[in-house]
Protein backbone atom coordinates (compact mmCIF):
# COMPACT_ATOMS: atom_id res chain seq x y z
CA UNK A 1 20.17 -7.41 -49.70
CA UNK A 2 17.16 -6.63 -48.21
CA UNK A 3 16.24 -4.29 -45.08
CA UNK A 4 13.39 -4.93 -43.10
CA UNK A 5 12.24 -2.42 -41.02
CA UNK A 6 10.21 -3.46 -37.80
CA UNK A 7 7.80 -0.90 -36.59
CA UNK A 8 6.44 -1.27 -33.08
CA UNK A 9 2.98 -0.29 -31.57
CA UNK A 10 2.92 2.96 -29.74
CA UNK A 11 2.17 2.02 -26.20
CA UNK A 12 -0.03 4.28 -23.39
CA UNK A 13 0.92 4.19 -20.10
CA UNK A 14 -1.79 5.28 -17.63
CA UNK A 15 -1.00 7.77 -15.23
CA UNK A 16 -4.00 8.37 -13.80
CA UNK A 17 -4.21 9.25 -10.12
CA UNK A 18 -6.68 8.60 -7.70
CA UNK A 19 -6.70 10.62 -4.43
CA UNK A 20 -7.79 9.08 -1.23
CA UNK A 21 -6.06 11.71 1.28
CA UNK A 22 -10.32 13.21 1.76
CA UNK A 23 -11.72 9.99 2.51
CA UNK A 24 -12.58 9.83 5.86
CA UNK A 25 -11.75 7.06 8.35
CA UNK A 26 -14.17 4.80 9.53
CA UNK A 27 -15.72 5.82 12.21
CA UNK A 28 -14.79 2.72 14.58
CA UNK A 29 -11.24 3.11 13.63
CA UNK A 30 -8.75 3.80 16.53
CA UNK A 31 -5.59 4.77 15.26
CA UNK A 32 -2.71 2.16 16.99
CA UNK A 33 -0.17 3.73 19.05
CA UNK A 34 2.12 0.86 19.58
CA UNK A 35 4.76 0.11 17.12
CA UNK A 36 3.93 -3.55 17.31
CA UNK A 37 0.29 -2.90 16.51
CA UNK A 38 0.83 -0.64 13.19
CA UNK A 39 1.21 -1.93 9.51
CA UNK A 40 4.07 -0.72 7.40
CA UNK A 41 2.47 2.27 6.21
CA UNK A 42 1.22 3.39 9.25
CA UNK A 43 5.03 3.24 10.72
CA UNK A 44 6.17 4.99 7.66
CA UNK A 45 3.28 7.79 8.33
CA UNK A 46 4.46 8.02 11.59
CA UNK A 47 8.44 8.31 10.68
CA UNK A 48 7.35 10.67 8.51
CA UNK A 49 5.42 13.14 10.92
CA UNK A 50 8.58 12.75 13.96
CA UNK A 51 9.84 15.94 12.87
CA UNK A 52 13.35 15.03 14.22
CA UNK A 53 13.75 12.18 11.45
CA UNK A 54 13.25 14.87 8.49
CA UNK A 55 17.39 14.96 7.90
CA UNK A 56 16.85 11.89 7.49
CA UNK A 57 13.38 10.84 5.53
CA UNK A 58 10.70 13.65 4.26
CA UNK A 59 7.55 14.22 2.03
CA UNK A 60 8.38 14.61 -2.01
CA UNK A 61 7.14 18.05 -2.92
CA UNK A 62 4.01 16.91 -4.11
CA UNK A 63 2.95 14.65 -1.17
CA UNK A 64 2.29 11.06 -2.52
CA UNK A 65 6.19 9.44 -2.47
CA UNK A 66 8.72 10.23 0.02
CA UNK A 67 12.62 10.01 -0.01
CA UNK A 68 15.24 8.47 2.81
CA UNK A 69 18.21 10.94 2.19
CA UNK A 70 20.63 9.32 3.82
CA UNK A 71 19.76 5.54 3.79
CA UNK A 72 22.67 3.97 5.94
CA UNK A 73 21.85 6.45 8.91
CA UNK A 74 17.70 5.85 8.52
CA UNK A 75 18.53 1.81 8.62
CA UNK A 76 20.80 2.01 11.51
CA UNK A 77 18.95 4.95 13.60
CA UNK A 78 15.33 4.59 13.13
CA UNK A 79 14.65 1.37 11.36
């Protein structure tokens, strides 16, 4: 009987980081107001800064992922 051992490649994942929060905007940009008129991340942004949603949906600690804490209450109430 013979055992054959099977070693596999050690593999790298990159967790580099890049961070964009200095860039400035352009300087034509208007920010939208209207619900209608923002893209997902710009309605997230703004979820994020109502400061009576935070029970709900806040900031991670380190600022680049956030967290809905209570995901049935977020869907019905603000989403």
């Amino acid at each position: 009987r013979t055992v054959v051992v099977i070693k596999k490649p050690r593999t790298i994942m990159n967790h580099s980081y890049r961070d964009f929060s200095k860039v400035p905007a352009e300087l034509d940009y208007e920010t939208p107001t209207k619900i209608d008129d923002m893209t997902f991340s710009q309605k997230i942004h703004d979820i994020l800064s109502t400061k009576e949603y935070e029970a709900y949906i806040s900031w991670m600690p380190h600022g680049r992922a956030f967290r809905v804490h209570i995901p049935k209450i977020f869907e019905e109430q603000i989403c």
